[in-house]
N, C-alpha and C. Protein backbone atom coordinates (compact mmCIF):
# COMPACT_ATOMS: atom_id res chain seq x y z
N UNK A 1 38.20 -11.54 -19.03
CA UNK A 1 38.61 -11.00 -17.76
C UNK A 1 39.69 -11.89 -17.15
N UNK A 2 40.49 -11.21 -16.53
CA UNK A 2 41.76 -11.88 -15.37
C UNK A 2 41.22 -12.89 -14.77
N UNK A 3 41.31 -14.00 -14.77
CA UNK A 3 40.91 -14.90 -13.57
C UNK A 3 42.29 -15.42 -12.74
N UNK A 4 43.31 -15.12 -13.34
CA UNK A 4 44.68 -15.52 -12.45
C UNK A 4 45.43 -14.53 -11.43
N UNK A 5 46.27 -14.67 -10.72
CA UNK A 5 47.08 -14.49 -9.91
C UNK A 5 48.26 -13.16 -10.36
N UNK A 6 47.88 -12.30 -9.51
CA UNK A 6 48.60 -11.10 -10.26
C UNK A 6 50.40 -11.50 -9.77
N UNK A 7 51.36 -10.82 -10.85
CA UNK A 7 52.61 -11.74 -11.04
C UNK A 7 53.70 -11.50 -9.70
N UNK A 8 52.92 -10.53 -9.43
CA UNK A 8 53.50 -9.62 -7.95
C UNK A 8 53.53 -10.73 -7.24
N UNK A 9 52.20 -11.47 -6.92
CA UNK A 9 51.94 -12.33 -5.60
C UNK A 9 52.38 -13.55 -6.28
N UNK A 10 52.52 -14.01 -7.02
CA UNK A 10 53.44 -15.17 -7.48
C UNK A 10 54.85 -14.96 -7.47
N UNK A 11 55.53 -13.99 -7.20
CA UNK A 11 56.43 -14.22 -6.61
C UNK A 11 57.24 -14.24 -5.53
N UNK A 12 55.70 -13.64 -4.70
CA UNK A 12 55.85 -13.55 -3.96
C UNK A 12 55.36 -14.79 -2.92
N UNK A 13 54.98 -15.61 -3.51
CA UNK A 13 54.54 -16.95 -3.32
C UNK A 13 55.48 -18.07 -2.54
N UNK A 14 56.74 -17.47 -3.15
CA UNK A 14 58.17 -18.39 -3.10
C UNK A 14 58.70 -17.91 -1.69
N UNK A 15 58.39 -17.05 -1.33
CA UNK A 15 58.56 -16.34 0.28
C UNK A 15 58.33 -17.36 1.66
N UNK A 16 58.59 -18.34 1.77
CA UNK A 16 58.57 -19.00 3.33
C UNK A 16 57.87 -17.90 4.17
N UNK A 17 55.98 -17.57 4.39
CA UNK A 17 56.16 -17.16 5.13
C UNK A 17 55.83 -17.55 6.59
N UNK A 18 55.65 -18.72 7.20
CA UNK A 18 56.24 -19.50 8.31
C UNK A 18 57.64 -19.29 8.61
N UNK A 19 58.70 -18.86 8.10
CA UNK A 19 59.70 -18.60 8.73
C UNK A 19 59.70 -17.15 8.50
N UNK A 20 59.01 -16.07 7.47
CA UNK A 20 59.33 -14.70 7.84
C UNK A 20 58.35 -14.07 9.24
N UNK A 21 57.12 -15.33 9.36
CA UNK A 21 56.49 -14.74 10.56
C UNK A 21 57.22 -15.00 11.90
N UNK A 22 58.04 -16.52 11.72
CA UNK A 22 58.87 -16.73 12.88
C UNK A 22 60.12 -15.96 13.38
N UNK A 23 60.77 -15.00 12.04
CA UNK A 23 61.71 -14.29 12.75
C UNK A 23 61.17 -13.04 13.33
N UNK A 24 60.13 -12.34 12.63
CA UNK A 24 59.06 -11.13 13.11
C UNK A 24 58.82 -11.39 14.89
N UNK A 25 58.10 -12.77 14.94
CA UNK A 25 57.72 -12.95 16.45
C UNK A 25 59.18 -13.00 17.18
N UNK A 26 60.12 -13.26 16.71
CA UNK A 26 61.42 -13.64 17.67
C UNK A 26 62.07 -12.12 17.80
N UNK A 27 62.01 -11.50 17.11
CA UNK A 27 62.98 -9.76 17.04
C UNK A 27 61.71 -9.18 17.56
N UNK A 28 60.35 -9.57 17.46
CA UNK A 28 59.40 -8.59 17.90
C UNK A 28 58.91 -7.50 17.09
N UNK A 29 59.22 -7.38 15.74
CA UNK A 29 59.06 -6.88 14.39
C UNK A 29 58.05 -5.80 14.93
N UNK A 30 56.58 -6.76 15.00
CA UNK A 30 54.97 -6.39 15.16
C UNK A 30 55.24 -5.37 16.51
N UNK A 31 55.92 -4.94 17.50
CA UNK A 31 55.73 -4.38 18.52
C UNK A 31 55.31 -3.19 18.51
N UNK A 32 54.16 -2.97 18.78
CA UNK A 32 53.18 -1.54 19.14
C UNK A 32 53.14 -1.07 17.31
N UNK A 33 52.48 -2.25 16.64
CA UNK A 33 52.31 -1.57 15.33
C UNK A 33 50.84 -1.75 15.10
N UNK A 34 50.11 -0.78 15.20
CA UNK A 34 48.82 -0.93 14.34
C UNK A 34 48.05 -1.46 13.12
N UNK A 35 48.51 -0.99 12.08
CA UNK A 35 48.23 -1.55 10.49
C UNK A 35 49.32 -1.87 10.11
N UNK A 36 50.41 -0.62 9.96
CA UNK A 36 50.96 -1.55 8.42
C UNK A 36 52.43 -2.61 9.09
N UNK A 37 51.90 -3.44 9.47
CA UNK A 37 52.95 -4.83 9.91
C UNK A 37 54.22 -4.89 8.74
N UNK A 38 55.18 -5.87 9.65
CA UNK A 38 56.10 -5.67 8.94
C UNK A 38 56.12 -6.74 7.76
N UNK A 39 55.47 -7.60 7.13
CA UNK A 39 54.95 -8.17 5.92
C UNK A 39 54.39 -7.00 4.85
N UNK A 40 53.79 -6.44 5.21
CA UNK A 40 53.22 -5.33 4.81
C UNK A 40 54.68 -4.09 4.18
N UNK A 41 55.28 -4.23 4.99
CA UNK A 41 56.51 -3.33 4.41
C UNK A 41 57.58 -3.84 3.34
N UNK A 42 57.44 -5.05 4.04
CA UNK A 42 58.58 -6.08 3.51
C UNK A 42 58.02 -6.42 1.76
N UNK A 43 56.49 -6.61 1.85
CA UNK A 43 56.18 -6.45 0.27
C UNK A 43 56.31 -5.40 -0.41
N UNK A 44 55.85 -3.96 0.31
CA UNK A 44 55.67 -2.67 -0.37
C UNK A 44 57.71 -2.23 -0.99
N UNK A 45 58.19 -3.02 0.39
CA UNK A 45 59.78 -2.63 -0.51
C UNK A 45 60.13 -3.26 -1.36
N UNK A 46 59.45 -5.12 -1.46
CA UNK A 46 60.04 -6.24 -2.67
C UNK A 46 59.38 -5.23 -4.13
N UNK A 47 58.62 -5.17 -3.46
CA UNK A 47 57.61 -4.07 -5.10
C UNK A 47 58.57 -3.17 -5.66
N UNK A 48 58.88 -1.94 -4.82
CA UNK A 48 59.90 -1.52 -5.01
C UNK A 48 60.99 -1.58 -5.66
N UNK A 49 61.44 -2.39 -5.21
CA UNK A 49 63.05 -3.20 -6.15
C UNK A 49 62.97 -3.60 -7.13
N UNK A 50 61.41 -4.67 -7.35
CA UNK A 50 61.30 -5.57 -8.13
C UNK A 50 60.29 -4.24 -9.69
N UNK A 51 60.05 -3.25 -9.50
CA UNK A 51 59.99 -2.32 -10.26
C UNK A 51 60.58 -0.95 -10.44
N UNK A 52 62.03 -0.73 -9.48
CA UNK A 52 63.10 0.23 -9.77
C UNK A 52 62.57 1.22 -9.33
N UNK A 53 61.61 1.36 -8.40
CA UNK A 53 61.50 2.61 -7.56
C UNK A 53 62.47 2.86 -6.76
N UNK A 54 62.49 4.52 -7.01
CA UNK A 54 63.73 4.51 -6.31
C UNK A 54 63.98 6.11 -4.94
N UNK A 55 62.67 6.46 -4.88
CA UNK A 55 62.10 7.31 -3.90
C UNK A 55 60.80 7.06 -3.12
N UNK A 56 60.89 7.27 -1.65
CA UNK A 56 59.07 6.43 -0.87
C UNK A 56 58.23 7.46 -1.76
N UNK A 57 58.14 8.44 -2.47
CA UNK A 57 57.30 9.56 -2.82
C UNK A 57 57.02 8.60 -4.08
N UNK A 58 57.66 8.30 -4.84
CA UNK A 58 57.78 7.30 -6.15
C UNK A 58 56.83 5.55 -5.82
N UNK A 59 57.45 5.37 -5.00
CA UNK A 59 56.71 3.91 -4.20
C UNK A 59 55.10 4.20 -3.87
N UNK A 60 55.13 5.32 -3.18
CA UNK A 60 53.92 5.67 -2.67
C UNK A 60 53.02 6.07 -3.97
N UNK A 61 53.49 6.97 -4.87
CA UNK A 61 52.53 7.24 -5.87
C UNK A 61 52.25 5.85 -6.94
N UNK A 62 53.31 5.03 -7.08
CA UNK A 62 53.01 3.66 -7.81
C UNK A 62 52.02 2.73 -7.13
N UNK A 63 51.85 2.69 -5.54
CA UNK A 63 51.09 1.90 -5.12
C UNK A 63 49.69 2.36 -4.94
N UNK A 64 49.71 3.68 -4.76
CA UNK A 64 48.59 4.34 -4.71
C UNK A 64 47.91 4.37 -6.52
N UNK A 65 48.34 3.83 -7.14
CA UNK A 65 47.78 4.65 -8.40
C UNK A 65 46.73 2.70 -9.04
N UNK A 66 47.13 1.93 -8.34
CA UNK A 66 46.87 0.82 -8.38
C UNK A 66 45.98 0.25 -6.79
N UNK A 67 45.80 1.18 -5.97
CA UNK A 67 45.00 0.81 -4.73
C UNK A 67 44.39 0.06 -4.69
N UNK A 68 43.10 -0.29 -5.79
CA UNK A 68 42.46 -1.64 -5.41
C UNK A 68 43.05 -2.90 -5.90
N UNK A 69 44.13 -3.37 -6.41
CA UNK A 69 44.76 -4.35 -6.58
C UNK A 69 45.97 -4.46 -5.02
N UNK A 70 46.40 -3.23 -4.34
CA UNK A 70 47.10 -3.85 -3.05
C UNK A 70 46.62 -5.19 -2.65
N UNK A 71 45.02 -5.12 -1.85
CA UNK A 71 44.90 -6.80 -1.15
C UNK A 71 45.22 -7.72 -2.08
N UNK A 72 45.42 -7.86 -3.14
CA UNK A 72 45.39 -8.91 -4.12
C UNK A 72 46.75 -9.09 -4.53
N UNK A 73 47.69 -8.13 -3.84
CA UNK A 73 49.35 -8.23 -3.98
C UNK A 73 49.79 -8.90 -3.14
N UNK A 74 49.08 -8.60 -1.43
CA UNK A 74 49.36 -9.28 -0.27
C UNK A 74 49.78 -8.07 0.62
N UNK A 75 49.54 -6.93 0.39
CA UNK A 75 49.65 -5.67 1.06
C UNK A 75 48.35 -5.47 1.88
N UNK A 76 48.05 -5.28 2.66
CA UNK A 76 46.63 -5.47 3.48
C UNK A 76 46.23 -3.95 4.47
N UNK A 77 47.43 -3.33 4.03
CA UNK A 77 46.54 -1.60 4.41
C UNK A 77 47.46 -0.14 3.49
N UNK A 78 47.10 0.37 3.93
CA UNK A 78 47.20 1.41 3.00
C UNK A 78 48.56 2.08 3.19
N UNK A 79 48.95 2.56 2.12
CA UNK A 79 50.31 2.86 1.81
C UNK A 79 50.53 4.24 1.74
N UNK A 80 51.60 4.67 3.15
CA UNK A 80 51.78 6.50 2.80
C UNK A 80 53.04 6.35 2.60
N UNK A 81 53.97 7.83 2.55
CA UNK A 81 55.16 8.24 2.73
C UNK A 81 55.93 8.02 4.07
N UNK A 82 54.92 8.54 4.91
CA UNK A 82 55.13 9.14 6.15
C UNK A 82 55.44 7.13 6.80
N UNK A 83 54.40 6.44 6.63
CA UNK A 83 54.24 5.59 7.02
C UNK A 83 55.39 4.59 6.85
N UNK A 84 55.32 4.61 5.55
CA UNK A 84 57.06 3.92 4.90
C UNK A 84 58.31 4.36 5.80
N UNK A 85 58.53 5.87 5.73
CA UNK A 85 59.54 6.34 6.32
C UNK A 85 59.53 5.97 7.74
N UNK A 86 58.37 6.11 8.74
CA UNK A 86 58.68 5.65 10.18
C UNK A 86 59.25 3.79 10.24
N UNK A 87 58.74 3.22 9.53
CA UNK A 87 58.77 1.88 9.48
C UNK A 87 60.30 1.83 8.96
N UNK A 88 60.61 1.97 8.14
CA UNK A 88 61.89 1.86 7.50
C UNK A 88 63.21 2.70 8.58
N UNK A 89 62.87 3.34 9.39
CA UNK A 89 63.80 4.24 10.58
C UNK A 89 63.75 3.47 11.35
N UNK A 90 62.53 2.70 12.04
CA UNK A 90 62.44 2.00 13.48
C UNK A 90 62.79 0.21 13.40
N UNK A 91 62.36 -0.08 12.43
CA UNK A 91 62.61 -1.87 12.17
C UNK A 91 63.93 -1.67 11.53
């Protein structure tokens, strides 16, 4: 069995995030957001790139098809279309 670090979150490791939480609090990123914070987006899009998705319908069905490995990516709620798209219009 796996006992290591899935390769997603190792590279995602290299991410300063003390300074991605410090620019979030300074622009106000988090303002009137419920779940999916903007860490939360900011991974679901590195995923993205970093596996050539290239539609939220495409993103969404890749992350969904792997759901119980999200917390263990560093994604910490659940991943829609709808959800992607408002986040990606307003931040």
């Amino acid at each position: 069995m796996h006992s290591g670090k899935l390769v997603f979150s190792q590279v995602m490791d290299y991410l300063p995030l003390h300074t991605f939480r410090r620019c979030v609090q300074r622009y106000q990123g988090n303002h009137k957001v419920r779940h999916f914070s903007c860490l939360d987006q900011y991974l679901s899009m590195a995923f993205a790139q970093l596996t050539y998705r290239e539609s939220l319908r495409d993103i969404e069905a890749c992350l969904r098809a792997q759901r119980n490995k999200l917390y263990h990516m560093g994604i910490r709620s659940n991943i829609s279309r709808n959800t992607l798209a408002n986040a990606n219009k307003v931040r």
